[in-house]
N, C-alpha and C. Protein backbone atom coordinates (compact mmCIF):
# COMPACT_ATOMS: atom_id res chain seq x y z
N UNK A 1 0.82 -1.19 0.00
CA UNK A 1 0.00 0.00 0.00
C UNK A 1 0.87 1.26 0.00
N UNK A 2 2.08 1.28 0.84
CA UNK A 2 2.95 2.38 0.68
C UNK A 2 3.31 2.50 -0.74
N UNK A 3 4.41 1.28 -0.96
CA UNK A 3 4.43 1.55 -2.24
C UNK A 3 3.60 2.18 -3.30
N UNK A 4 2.33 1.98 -3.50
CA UNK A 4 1.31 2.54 -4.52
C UNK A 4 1.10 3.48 -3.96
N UNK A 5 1.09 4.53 -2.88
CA UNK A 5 0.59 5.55 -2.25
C UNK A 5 2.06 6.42 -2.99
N UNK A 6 3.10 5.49 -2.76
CA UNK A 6 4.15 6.89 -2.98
C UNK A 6 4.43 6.97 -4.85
N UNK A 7 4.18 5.27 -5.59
CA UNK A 7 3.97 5.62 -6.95
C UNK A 7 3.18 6.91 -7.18
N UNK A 8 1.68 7.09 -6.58
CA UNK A 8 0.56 7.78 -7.20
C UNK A 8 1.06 9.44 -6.25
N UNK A 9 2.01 9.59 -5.35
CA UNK A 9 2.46 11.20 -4.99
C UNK A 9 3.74 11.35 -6.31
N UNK A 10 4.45 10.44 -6.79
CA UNK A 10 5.57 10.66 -7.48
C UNK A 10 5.07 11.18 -8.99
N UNK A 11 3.75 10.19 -9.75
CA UNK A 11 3.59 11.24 -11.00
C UNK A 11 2.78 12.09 -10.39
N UNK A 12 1.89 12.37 -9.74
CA UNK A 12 1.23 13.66 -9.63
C UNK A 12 2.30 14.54 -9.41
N UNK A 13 3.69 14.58 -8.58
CA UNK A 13 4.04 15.73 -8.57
C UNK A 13 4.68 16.09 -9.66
N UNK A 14 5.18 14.81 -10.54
CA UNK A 14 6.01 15.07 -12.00
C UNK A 14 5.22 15.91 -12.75
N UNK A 15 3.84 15.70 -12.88
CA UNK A 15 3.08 16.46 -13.54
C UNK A 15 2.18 17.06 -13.09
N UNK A 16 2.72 17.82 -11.97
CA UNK A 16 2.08 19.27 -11.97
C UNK A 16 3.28 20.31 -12.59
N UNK A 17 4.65 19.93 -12.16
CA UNK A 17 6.19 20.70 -12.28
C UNK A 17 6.47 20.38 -14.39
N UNK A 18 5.61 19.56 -14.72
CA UNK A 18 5.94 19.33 -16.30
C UNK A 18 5.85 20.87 -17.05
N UNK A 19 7.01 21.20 -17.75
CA UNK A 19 6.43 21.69 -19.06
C UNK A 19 6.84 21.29 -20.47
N UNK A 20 5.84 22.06 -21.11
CA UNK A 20 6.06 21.46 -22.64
C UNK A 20 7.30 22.07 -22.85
N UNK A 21 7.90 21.47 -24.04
CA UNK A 21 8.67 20.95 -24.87
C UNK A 21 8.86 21.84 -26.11
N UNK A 22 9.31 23.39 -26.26
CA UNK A 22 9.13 23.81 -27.63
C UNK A 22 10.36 23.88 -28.42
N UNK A 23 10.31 23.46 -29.26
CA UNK A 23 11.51 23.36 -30.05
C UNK A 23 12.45 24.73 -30.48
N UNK A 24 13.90 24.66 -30.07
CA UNK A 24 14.49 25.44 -29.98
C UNK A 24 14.92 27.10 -31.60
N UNK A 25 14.22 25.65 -32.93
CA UNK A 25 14.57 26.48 -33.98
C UNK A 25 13.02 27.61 -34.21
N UNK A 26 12.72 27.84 -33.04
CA UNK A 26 11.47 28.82 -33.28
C UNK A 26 11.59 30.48 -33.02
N UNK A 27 10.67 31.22 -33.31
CA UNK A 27 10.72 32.77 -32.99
C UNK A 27 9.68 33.10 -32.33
N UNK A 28 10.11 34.01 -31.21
CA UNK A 28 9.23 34.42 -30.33
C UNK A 28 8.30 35.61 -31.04
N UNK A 29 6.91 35.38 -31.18
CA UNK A 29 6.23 37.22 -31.57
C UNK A 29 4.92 37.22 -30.63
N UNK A 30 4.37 38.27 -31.35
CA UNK A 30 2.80 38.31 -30.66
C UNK A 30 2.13 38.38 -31.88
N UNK A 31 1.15 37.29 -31.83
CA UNK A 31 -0.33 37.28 -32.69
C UNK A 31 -0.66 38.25 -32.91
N UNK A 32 -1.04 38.94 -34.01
CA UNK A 32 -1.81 40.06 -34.11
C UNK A 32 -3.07 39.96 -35.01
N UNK A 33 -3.39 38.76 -35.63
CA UNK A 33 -4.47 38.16 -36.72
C UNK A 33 -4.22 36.92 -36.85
N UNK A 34 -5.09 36.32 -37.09
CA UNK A 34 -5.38 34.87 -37.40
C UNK A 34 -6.45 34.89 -38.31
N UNK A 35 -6.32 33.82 -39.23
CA UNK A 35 -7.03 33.51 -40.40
C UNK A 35 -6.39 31.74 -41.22
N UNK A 36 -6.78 30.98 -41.93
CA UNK A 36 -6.43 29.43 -41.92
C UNK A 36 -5.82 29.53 -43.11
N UNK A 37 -5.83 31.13 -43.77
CA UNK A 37 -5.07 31.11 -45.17
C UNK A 37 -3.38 32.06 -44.72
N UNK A 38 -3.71 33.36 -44.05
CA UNK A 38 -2.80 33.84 -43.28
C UNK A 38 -2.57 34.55 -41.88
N UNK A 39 -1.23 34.56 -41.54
CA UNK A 39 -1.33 34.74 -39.86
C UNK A 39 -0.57 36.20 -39.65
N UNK A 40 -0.85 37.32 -38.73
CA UNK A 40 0.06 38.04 -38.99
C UNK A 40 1.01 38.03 -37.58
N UNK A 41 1.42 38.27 -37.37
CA UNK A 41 2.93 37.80 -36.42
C UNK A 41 3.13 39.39 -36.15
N UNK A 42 3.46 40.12 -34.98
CA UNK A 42 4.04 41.53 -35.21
C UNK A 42 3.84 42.27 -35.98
N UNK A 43 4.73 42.79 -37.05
CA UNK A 43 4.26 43.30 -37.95
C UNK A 43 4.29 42.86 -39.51
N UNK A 44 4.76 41.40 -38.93
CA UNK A 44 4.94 40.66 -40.60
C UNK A 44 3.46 39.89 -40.88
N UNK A 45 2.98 39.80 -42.02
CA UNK A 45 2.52 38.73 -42.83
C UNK A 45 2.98 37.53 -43.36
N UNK A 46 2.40 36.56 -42.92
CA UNK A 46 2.61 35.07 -43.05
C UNK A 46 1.97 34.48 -43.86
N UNK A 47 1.87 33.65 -44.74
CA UNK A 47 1.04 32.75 -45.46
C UNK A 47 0.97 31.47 -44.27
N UNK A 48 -0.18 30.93 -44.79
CA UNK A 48 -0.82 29.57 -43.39
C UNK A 48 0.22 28.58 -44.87
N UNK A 49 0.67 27.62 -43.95
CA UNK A 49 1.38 26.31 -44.92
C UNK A 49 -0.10 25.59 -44.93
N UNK A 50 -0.45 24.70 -46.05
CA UNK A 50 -1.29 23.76 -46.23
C UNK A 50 -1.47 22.86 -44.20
N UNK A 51 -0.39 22.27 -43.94
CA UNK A 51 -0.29 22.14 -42.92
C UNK A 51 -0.26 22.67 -41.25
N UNK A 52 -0.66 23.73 -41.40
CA UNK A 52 -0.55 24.59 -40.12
C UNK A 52 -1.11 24.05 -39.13
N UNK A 53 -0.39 24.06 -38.22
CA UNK A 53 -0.53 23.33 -37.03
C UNK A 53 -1.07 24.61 -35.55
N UNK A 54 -1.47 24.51 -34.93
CA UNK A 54 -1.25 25.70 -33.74
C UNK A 54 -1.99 24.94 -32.50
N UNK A 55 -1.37 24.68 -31.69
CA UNK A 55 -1.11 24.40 -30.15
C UNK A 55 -1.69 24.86 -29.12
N UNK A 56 -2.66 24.53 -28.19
CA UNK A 56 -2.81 25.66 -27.14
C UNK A 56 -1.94 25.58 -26.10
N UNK A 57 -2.30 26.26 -24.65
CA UNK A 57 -1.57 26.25 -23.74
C UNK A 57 -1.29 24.45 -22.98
N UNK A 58 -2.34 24.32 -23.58
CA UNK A 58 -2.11 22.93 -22.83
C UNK A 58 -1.68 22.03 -23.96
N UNK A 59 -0.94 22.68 -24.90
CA UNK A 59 -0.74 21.47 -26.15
C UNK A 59 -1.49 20.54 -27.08
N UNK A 60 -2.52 21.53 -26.58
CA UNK A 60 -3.73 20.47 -27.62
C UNK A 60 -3.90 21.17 -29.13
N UNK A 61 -4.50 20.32 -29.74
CA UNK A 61 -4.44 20.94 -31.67
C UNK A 61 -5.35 22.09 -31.24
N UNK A 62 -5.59 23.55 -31.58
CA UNK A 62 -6.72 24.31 -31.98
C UNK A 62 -7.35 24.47 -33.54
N UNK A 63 -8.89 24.17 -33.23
CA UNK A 63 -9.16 24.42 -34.64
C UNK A 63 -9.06 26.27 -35.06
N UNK A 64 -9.29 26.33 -36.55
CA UNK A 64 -8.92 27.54 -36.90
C UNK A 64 -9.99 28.82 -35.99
N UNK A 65 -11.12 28.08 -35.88
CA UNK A 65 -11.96 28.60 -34.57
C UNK A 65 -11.97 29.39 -33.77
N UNK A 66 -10.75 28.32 -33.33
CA UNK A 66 -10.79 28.63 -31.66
C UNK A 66 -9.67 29.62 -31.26
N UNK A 67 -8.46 29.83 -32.38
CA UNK A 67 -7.33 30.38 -32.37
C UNK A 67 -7.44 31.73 -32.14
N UNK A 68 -7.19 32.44 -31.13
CA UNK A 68 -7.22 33.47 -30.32
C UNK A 68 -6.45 34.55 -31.47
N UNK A 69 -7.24 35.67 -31.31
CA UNK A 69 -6.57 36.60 -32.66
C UNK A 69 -5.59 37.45 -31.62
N UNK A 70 -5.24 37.47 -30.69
CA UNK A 70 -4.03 38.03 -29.48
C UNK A 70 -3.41 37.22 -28.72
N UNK A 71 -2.58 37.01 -28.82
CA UNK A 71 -1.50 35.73 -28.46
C UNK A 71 -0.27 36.15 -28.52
N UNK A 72 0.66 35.89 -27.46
CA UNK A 72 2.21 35.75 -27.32
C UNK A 72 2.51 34.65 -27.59
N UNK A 73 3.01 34.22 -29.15
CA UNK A 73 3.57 32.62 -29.28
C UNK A 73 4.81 32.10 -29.75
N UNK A 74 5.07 30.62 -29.86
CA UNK A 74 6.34 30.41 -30.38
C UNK A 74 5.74 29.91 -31.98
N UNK A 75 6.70 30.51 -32.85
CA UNK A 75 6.17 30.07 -33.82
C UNK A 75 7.29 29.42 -35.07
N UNK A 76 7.23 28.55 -35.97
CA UNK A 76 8.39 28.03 -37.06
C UNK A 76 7.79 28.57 -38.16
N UNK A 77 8.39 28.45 -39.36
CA UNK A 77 8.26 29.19 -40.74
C UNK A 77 8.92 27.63 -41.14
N UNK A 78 8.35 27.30 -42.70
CA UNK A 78 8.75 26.60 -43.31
C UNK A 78 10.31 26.83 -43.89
N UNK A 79 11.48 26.30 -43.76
CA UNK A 79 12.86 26.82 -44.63
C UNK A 79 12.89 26.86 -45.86
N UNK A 80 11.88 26.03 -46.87
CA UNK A 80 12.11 26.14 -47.88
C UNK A 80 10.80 27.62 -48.75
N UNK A 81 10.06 27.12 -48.23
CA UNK A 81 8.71 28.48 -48.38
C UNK A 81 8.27 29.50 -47.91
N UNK A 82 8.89 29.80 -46.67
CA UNK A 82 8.73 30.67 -45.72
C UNK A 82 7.12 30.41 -45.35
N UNK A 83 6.35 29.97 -45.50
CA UNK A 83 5.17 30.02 -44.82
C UNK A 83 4.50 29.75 -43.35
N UNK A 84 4.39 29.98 -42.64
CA UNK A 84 4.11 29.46 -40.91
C UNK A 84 3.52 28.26 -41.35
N UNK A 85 4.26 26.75 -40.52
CA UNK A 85 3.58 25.84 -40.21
C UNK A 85 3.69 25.28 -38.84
N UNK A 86 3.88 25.79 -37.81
CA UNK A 86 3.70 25.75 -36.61
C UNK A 86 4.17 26.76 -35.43
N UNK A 87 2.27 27.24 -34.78
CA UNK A 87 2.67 28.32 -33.47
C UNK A 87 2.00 27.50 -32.46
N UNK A 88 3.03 27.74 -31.16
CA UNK A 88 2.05 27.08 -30.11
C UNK A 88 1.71 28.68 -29.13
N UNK A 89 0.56 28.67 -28.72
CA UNK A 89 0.13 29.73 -27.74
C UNK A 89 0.89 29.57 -26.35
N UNK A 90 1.24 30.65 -26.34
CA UNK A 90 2.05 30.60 -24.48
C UNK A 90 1.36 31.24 -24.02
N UNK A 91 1.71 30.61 -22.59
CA UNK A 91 0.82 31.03 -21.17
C UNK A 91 2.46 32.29 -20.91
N UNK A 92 1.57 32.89 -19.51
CA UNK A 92 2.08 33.89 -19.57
C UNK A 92 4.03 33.96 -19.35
N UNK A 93 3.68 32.46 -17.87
CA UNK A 93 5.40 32.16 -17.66
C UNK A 93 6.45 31.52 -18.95
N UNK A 94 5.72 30.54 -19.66
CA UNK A 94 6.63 30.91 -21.06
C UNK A 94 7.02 31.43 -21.64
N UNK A 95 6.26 32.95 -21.90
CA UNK A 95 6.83 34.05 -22.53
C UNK A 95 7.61 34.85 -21.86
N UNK A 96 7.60 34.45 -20.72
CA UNK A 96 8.47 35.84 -19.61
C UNK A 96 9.84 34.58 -19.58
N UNK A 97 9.91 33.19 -20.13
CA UNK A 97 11.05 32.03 -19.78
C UNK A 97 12.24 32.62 -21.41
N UNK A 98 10.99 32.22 -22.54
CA UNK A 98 11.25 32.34 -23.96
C UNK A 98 12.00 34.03 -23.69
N UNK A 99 11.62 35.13 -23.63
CA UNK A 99 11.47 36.52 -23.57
C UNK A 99 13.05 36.68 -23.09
N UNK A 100 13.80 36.14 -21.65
CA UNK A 100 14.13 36.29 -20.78
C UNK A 100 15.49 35.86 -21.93
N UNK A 101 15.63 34.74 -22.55
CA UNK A 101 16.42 33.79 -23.09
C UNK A 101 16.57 34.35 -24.24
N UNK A 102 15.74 34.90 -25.02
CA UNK A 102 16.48 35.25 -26.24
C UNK A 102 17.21 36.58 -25.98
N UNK A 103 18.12 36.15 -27.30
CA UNK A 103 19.39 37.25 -27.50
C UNK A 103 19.11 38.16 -28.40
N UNK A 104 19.62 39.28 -28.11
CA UNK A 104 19.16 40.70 -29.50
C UNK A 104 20.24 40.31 -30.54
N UNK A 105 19.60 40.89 -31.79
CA UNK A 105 20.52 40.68 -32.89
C UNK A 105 21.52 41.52 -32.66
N UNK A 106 22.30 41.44 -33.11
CA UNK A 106 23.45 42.14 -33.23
C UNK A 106 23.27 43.42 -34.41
N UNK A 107 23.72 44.54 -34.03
CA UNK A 107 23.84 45.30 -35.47
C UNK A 107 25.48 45.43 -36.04
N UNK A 108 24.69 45.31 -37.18
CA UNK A 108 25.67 44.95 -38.40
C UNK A 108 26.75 46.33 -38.32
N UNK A 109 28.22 45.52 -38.23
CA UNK A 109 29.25 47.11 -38.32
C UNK A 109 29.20 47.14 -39.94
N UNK A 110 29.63 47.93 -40.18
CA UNK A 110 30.03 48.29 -41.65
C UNK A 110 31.71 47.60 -41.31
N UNK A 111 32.04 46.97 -42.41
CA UNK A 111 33.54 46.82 -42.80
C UNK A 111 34.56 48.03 -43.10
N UNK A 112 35.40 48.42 -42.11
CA UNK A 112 36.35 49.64 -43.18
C UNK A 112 36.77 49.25 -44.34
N UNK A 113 36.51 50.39 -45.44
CA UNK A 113 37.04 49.70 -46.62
C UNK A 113 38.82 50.51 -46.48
N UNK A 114 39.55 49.80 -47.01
CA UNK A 114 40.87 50.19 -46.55
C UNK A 114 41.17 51.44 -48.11
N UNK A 115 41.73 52.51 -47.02
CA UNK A 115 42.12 53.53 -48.33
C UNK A 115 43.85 53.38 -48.73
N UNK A 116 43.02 53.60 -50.00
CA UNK A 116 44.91 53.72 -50.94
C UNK A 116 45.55 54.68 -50.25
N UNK A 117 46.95 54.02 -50.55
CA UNK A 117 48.10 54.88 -49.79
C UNK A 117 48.92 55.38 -51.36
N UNK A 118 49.09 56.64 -51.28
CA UNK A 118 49.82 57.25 -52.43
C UNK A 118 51.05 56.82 -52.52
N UNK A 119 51.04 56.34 -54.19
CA UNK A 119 52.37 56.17 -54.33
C UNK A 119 53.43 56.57 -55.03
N UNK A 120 54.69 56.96 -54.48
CA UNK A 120 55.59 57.92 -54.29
C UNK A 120 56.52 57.43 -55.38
């Protein structure tokens, strides 16, 4: 009886402390439109991939429905088409985890271009 008493405290506490799993090659934005043909992200426009996928907080599929037109999410772009085929919706501590972790781009120096030296 102990035994099964302390199995059934060991996953409950695993999964209350669980979180999802988002894959690292993604970009953080905020939803600003939703639609099942396109999504707008900040201030970009997205085409929906045939496949678009979108996630809720609890990781479940959302239909095009249900997809909240204001959202802080993680989202992928196809590499070869650029089109969004997968955002998952974050709750609020993901975005303050995601937010916290990413790095600013860098701005670009200009190269000195090297000047001619007169020749004598």
């Amino acid at each position: 009886m102990h035994k099964c008493l302390f199995s059934l405290m060991l996953v409950a506490s695993a999964t209350a402390y669980a979180q999802r799993l988002l894959p690292p090659q993604g970009q953080l934005g905020e939803l600003k439109a939703y639609s099942p043909a396109a999504v707008k992200i900040d201030s970009k426009q997205y085409v929906a991939a045939p496949g678009l996928r979108v996630y809720s907080t609890q990781n479940t599929l959302l239909m095009p429905g249900s997809v909240p037109q204001k959202a802080n999410v993680w989202y992928q772009l196809e590499s070869n088409t650029g089109f969004i085929w997968r955002i998952w919706i974050l709750d609020e501590q993901e975005y303050k985890t995601l937010k916290a972790q990413a790095r600013p781009t860098p701005t670009p120096r200009p190269t000195p271009t090297p000047t001619a030296t007169p020749t004598t």
